[in-house]
Protein backbone atom coordinates (compact mmCIF):
# COMPACT_ATOMS: atom_id res chain seq x y z
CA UNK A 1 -5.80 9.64 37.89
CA UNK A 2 -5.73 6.68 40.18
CA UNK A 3 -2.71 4.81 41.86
CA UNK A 4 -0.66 3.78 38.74
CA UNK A 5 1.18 1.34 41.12
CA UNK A 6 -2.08 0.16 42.68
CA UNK A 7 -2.70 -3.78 42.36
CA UNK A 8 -5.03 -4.61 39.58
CA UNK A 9 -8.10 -7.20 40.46
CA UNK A 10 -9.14 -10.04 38.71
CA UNK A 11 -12.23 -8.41 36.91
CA UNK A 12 -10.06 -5.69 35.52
CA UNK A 13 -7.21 -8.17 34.01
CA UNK A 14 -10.76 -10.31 32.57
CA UNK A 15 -11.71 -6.97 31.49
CA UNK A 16 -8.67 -6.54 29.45
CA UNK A 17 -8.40 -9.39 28.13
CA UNK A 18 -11.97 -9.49 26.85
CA UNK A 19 -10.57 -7.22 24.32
CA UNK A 20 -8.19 -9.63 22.83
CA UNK A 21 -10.95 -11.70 22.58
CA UNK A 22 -12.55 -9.42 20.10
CA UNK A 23 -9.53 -8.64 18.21
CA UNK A 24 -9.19 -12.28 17.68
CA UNK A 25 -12.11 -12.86 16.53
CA UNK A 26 -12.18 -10.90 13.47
CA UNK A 27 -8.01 -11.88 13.04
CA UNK A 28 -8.65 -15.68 13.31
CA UNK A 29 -11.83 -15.07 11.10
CA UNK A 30 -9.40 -13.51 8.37
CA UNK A 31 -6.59 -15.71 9.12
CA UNK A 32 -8.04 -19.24 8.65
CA UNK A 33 -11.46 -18.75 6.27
CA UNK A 34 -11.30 -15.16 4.35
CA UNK A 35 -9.57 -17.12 0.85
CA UNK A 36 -11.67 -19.91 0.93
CA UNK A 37 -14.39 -17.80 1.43
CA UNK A 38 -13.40 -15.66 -1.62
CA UNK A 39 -12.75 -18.36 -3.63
CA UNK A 40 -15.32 -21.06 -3.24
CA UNK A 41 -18.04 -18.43 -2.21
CA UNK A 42 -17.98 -14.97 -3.37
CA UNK A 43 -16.84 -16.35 -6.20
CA UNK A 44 -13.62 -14.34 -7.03
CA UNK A 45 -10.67 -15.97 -8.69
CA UNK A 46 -7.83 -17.16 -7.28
CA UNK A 47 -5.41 -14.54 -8.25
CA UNK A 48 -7.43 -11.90 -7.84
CA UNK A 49 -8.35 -12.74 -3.86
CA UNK A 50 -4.07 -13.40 -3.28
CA UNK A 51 -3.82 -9.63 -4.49
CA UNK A 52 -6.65 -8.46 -2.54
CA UNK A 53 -5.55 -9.63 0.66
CA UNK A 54 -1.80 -8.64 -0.10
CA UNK A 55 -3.01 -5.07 -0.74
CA UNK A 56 -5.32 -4.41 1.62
CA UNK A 57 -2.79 -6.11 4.62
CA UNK A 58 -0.02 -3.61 3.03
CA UNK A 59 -2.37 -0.52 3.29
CA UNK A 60 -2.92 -1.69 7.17
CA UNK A 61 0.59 -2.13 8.25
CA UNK A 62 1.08 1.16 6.99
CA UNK A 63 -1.93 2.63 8.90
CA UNK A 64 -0.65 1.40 12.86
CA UNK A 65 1.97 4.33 13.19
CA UNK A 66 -0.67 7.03 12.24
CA UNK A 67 -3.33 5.53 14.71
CA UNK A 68 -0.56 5.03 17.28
CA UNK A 69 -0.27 8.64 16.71
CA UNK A 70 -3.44 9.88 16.85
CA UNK A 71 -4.64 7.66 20.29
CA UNK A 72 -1.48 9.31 21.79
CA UNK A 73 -2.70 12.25 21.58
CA UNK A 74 -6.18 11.70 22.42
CA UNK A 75 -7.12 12.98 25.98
CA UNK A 76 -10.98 12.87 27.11
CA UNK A 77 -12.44 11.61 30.18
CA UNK A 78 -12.52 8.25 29.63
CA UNK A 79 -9.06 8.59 29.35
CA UNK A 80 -6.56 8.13 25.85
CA UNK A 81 -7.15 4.94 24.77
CA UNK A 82 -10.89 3.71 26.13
CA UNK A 83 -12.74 5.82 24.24
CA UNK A 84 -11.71 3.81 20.93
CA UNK A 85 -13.35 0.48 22.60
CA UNK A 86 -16.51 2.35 23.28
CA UNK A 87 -17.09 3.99 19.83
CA UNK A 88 -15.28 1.79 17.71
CA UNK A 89 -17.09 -1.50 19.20
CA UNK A 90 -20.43 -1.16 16.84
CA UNK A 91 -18.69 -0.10 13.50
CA UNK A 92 -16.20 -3.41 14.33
CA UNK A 93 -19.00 -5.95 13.95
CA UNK A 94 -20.55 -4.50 11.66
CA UNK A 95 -18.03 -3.88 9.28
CA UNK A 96 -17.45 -7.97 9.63
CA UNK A 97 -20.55 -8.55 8.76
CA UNK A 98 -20.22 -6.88 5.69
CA UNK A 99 -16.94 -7.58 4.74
CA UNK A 100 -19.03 -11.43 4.46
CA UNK A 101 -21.79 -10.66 2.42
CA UNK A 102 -21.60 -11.55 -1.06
CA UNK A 103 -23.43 -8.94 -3.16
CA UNK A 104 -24.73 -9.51 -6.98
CA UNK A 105 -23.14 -5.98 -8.34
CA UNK A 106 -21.32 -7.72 -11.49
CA UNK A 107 -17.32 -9.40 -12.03
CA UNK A 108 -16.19 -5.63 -11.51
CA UNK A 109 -18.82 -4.52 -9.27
CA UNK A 110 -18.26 -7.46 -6.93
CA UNK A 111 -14.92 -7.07 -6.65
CA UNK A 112 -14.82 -3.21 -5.80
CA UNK A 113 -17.30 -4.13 -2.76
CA UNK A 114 -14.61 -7.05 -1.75
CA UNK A 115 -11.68 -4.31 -1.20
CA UNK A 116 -14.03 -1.47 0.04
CA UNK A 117 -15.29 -3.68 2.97
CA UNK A 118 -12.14 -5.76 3.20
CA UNK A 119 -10.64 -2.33 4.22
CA UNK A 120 -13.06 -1.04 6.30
CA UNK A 121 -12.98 -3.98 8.40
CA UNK A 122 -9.37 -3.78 8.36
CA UNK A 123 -9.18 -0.18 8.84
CA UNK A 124 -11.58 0.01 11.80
CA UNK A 125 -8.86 -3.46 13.53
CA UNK A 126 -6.66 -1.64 13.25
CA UNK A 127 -8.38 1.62 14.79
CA UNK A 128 -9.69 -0.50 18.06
CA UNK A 129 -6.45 -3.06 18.26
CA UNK A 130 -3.59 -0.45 18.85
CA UNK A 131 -5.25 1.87 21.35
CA UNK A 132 -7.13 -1.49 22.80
CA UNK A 133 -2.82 -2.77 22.96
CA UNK A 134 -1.85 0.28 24.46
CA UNK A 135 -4.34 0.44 27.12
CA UNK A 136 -2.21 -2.48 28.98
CA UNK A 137 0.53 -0.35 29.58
CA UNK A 138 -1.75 2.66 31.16
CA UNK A 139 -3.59 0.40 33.52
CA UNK A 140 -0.38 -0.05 35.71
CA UNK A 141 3.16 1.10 35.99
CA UNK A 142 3.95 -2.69 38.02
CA UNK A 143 6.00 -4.90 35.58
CA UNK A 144 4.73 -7.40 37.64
CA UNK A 145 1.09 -6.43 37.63
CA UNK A 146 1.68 -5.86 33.60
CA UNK A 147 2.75 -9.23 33.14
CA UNK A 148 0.00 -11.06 35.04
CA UNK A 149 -2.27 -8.45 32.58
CA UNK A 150 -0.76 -9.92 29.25
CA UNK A 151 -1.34 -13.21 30.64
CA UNK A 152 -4.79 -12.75 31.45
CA UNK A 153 -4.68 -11.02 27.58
CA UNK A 154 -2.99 -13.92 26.29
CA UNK A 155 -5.33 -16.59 27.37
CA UNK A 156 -8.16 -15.09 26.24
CA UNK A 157 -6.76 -14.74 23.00
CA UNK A 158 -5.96 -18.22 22.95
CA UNK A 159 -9.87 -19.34 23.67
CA UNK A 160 -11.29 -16.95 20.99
CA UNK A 161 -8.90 -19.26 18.67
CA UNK A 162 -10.39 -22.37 19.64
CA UNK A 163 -13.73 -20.97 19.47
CA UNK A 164 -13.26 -19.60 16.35
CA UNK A 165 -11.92 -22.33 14.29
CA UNK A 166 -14.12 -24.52 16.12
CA UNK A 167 -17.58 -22.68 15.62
CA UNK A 168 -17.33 -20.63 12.14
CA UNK A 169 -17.53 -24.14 10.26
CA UNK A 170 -20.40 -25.14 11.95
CA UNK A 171 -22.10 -21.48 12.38
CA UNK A 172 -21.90 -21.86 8.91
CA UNK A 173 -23.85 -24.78 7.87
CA UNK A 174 -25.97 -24.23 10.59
CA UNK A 175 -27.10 -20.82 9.35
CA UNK A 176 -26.81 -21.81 5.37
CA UNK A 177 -28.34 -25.24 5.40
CA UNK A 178 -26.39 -25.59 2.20
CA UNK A 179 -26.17 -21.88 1.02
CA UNK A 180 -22.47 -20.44 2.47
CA UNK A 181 -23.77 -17.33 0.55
CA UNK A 182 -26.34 -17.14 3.59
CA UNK A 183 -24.81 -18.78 6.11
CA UNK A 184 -20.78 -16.92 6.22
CA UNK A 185 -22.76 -12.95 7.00
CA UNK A 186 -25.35 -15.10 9.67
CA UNK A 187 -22.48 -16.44 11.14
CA UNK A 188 -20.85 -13.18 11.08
CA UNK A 189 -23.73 -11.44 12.53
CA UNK A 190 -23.36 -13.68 15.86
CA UNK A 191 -20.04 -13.10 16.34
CA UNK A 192 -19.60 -9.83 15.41
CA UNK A 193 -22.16 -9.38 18.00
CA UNK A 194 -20.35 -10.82 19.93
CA UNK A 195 -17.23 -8.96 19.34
CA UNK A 196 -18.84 -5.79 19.81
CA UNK A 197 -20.07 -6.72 23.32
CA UNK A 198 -16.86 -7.94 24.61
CA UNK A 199 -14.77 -4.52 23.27
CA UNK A 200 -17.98 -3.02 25.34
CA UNK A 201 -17.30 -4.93 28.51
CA UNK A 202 -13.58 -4.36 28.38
CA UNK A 203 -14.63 -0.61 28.37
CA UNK A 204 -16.33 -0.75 30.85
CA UNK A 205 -14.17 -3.34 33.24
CA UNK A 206 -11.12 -1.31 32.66
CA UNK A 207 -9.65 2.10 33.86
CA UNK A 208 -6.34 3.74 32.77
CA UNK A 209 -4.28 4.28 35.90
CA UNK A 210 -1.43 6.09 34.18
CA UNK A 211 -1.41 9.44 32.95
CA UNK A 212 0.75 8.31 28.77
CA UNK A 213 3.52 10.75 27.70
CA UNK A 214 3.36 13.33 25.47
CA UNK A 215 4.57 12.02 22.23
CA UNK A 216 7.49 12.81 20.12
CA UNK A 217 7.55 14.99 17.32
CA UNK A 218 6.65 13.00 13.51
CA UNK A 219 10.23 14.58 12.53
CA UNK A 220 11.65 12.45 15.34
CA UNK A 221 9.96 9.35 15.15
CA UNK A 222 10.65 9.07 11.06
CA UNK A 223 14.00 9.86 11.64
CA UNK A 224 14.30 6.88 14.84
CA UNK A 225 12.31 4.47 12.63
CA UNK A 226 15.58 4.51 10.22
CA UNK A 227 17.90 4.77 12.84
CA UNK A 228 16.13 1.09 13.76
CA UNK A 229 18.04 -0.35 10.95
CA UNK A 230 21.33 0.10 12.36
CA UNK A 231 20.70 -2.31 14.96
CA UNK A 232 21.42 -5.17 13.44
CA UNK A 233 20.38 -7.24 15.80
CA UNK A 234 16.80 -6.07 15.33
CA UNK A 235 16.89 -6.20 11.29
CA UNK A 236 17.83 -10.09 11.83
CA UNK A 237 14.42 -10.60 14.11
CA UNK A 238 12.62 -8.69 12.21
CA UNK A 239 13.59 -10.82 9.05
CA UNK A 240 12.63 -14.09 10.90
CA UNK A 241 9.40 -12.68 11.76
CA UNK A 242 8.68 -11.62 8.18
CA UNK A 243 9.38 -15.04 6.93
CA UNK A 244 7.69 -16.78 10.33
CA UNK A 245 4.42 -14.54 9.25
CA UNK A 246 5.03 -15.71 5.77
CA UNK A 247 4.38 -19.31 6.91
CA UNK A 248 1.36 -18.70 9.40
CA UNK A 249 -0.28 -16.68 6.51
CA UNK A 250 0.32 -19.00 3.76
CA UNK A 251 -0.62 -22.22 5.52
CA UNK A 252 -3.81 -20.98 7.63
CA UNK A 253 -5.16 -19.22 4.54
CA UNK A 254 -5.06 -22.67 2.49
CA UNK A 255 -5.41 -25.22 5.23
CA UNK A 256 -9.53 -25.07 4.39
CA UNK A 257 -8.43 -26.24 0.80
CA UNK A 258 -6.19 -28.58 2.15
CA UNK A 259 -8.73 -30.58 3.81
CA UNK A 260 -11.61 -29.98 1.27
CA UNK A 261 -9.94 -31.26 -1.64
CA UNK A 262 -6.64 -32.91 -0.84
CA UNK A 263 -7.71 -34.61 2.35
CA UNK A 264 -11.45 -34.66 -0.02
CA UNK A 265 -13.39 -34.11 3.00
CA UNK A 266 -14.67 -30.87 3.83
CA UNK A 267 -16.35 -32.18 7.03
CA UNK A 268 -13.13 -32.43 8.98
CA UNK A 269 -12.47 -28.65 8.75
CA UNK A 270 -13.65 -27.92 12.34
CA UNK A 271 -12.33 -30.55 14.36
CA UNK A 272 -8.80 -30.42 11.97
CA UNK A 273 -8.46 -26.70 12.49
CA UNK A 274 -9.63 -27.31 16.36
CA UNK A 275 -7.08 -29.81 17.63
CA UNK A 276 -4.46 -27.48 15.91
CA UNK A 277 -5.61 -24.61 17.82
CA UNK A 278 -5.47 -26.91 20.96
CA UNK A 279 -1.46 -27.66 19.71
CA UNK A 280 -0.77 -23.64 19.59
CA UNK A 281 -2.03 -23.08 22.81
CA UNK A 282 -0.51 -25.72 24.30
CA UNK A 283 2.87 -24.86 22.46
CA UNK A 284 2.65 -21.20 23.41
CA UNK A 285 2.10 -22.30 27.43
CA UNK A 286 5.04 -24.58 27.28
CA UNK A 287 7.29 -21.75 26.09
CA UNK A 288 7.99 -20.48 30.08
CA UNK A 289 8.29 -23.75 30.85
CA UNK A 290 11.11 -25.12 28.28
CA UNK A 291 12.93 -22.00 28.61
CA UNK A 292 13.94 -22.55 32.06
CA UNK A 293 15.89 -25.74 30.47
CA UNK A 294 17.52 -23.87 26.82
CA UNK A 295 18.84 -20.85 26.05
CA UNK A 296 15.98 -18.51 24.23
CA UNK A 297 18.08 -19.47 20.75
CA UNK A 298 18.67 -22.75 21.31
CA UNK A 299 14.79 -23.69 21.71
CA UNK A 300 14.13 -21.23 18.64
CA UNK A 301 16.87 -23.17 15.90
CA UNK A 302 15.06 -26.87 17.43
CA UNK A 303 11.19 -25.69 17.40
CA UNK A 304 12.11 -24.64 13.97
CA UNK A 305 13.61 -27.93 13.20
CA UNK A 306 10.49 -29.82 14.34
CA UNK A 307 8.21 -27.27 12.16
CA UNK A 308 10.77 -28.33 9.09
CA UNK A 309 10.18 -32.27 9.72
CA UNK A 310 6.44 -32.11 10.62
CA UNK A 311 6.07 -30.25 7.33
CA UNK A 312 8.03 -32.36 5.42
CA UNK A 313 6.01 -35.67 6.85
CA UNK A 314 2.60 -33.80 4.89
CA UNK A 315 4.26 -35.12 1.70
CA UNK A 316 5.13 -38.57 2.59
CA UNK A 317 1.33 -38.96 4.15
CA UNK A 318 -1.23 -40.68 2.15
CA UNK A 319 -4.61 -38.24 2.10
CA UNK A 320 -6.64 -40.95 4.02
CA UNK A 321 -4.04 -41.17 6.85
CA UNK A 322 -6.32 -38.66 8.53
CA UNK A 323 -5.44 -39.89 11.97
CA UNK A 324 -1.78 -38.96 11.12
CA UNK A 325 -2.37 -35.87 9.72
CA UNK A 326 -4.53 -34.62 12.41
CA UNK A 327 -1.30 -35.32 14.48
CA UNK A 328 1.34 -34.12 12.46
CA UNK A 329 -0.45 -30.80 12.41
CA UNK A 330 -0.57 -30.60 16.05
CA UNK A 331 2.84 -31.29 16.38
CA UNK A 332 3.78 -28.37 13.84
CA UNK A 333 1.29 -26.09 15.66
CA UNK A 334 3.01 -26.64 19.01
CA UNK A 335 6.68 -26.51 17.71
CA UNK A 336 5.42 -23.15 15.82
CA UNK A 337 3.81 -21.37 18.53
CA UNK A 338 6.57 -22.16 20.81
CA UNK A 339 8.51 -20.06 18.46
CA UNK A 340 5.96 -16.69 18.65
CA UNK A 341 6.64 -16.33 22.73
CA UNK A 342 10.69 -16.02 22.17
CA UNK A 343 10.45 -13.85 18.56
CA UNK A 344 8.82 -11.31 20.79
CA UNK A 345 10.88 -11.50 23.88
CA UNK A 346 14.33 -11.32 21.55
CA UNK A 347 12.92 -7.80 20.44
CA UNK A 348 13.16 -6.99 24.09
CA UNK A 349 16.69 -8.20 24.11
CA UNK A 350 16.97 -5.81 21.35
CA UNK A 351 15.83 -2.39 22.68
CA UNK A 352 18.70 -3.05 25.26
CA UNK A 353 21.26 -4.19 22.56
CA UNK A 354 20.19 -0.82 20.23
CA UNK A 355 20.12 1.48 23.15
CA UNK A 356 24.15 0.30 23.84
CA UNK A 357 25.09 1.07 20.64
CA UNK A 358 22.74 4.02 19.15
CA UNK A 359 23.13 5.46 22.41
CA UNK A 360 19.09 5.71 22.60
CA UNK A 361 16.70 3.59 24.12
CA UNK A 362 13.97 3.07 21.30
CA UNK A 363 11.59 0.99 23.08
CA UNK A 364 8.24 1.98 21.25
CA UNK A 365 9.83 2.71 17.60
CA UNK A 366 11.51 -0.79 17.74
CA UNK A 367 8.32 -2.78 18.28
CA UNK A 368 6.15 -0.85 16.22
CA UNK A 369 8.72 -1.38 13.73
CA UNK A 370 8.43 -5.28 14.61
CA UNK A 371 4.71 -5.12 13.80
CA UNK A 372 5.19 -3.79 10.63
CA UNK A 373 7.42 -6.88 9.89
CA UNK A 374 5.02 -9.08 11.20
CA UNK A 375 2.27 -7.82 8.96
CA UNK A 376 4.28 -7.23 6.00
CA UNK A 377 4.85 -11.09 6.36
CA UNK A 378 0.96 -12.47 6.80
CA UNK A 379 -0.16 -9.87 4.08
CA UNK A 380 2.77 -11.60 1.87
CA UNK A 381 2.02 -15.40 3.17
CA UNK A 382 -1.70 -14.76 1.98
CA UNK A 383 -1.26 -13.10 -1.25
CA UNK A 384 0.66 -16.19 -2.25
CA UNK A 385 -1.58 -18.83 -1.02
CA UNK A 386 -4.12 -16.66 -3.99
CA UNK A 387 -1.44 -16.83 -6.26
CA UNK A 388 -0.15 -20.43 -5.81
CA UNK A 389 -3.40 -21.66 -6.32
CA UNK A 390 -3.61 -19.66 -9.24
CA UNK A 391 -0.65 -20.73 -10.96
CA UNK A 392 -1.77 -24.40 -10.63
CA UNK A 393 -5.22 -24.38 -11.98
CA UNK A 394 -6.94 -24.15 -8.80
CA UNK A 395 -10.62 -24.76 -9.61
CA UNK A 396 -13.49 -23.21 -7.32
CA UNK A 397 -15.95 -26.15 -6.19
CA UNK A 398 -14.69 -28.85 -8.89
CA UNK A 399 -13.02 -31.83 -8.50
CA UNK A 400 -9.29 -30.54 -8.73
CA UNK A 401 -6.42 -31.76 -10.89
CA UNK A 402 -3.47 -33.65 -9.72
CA UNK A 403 -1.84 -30.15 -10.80
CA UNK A 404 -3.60 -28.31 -8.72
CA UNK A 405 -3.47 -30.74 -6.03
CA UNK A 406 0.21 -30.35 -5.88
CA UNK A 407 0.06 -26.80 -5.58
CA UNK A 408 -2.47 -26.70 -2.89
CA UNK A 409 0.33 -29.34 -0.85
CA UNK A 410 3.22 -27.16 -1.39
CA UNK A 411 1.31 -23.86 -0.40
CA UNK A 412 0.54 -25.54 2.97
CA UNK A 413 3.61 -28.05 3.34
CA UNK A 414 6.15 -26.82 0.84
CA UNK A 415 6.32 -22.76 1.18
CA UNK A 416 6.31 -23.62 5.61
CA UNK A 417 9.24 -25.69 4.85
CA UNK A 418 11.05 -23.04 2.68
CA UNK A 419 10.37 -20.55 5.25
CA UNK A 420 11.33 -22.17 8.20
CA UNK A 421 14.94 -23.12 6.57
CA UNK A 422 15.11 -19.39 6.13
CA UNK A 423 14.58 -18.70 9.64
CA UNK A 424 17.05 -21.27 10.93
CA UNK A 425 19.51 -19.81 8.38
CA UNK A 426 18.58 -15.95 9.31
CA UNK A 427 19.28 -17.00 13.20
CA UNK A 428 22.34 -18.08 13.26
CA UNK A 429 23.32 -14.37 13.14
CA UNK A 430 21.41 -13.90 16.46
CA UNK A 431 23.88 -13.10 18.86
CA UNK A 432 22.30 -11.78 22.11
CA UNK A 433 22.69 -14.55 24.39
CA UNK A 434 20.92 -14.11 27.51
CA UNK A 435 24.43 -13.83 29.03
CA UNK A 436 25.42 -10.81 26.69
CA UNK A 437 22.04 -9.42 27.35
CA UNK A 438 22.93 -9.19 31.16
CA UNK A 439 26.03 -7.83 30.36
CA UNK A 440 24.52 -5.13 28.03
CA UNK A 441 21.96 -4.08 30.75
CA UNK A 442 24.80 -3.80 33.16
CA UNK A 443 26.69 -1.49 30.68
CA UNK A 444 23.40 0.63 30.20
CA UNK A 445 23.15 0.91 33.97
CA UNK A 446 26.52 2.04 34.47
């Protein structure tokens, strides 16, 4: 093994983060167009996509522990975690590809082919994303040098976003001429592609440094993952994230229906979805910044607040204020994603408040156990978008009613607004102040 201390360079923190890239590109892919692309394309029902999505995200969240598991106790000479970018690269774009083609095997036919692929491609995110997210922490043992690597990570991330939401529309049309049924698996096949190389490069560009510990027993991580639950502290984040996920599942999986029949101009999709990425980014990067002015709860309960009012403007806007809406939706991006940075930092906050009163420092269990939250929420926020548009007559391709209008509005605008009152409710009963955190760490220490 090499210096674990040793200072990282700049092509091995692009190296890393080129995997994020990847991940993101199949995430933002099954984020923002997978329901529209059941619904108006493949051709499946609005009910029936919400309950594909919500069981196939449930069968994933279950499946991180067990590949946490396994990529812990992987050793070869490429080193624990590697050796999933290098095999795993291929089967991930290919299994995108397919999860996007829309095959002519019947109603029930059709449908089996949308979960077996669905999964696979799920399945094999899962299988690269976790040891890919682990390999950060083997690279270096310099907090310093680890934080300068999730930045690099982070801002890569960011740019597949933009990309994504940016290209995929256009990929689309460009590749279909009119057919979606051609041009979603073309578009897929480029990036894919392109997926597959980056997960290559990062391979190749990156080298763990740090020989990982020999994991726990299963008897002792099942019984830690219930011991999580006493810290209350951590049960109250990881209700706010289930409900935050809620909302970023829900609204990105309808925003495509949003502007193709509310707004009533499918067109807009790219740039709409586009300047919202550029609100996100921009939201998440002026996190460090505002947090230097507010305590970490303070800025939490007034992004929140913003998300509520920019949500509630949605219904007082007029469909052809397009102008407005393309701002309002930047503004609730940038309040939102100023929100992700500080959910994840208060877990930290956490492992120190659990390990002063368990009397164990959980560190892994406890964000592991976060994840699960996390997906348990999108898998949730996207099964509903299905079924709201279900329950409202949601028509495929047709002129819709004023019915189903009003159910495609409250699954972007109304459901964000119920879940963000939740979250301001939920964390009020957030007490680690970054003063009582200091005092906790001081306890630990004596």
């Amino acid at each position: 093994m090499s210096d674990p201390t040793k200072k990282l360079t700049i092509r091995e923190k692009f190296g890393y983060g080129l995997g994020d890239t990847a991940s993101n590109i199949v995430f933002q892919m099954v984020a923002n167009f997978m329901l529209i692309f059941y619904t108006d394309v493949y051709g499946l029902s609005a009910a029936a996509a919400g309950t594909l999505l919500l069981a196939v995200r449930l069968f994933d969240g279950f499946t991180d522990p067990v590949m946490g598991g396994i990529a812990d106790r992987t050793r070869s000479r490429w080193g624990s975690y590697r050796p999933f970018l290098l095999f795993l690269a291929v089967p991930y774009g290919v299994f995108a590809v397919l999860a996007f083609i829309t095959p002519n095997f019947g109603t029930i036919g059709n449908l089996i082919y949308a979960y077996v692929t669905y999964a696979l491609l799920m399945t094999c995110y899962t299988a690269i994303n976790i040891p890919y997210g682990a390999l950060g922490a083997v690279m270096t043992s310099d907090p310093k040098q680890r934080t300068s690597l999730q930045s690099y990570r982070f801002a890569m991330a960011m740019a597949a976003l933009v990309v994504i939401v940016w290209a995929i529309p256009k990929l689309v049309e460009f590749f279909g001429q009119g057919d979606d049924k051609v041009g979603y698996p073309l578009a897929m096949v480029f990036m894919g592609t392109l997926a597959a190389i980056c997960f290559l490069f990062c391979f190749k560009m990156t080298k763990e440094n740090v020989r990982p510990t020999e994991s726990k027993k299963k008897r002792e991580i099942i019984t830690d993952f219930f011991k999580l639950f006493k810290n209350d502290q951590w049960a109250i984040i990881a209700a706010v994230s289930l409900v935050t996920l809620i909302l970023i599942g829900i609204r990105a999986s309808v925003a495509p229906h949003y502007i193709k029949y509310y707004v009533n101009d499918e067109s807009l999709l790219s740039s709409f979805l586009t300047l919202s990425a550029f609100g996100a980014v921009l939201g998440a990067l002026s996190t460090n910044f505002l947090s230097k002015f507010f305590e970490k709860k303070v800025l939490f309960q007034a992004a929140v607040v913003v998300v509520i009012v920019s949500h509630s403007l949605f219904y007082i806007l007029d469909p052809t204020d397009v102008v407005l809406i393309y701002i309002v939706y930047f503004i609730a991006n940038f309040a939102h994603m100023v929100l992700t940075p500080i959910m994840f930092s208060m877990v930290a906050d956490t492992v120190d408040y659990g390990q002063l009163k368990l009397g164990k420092a959980m560190t892994a269990i406890t964000f592991s156990g976060h994840l699960l939250s996390i997906k348990f929420g999108f898998a949730i926020g996207g099964a509903l978008a299905g079924w709201i548009l279900a329950a409202t007559d949601y028509s495929a391709n047709e002129a819709q009613t004023e019915t189903a209008l009003s159910g495609i509005l409250f699954a972007f605008a109304g459901v964000p607004i119920i879940c963000s009152i939740l979250s301001l409710l939920l964390i009020r009963f957030y007490t680690l102040t970054e003063q009582r955190v200091r005092q906790i760490q001081t306890q630990i220490t004596a």
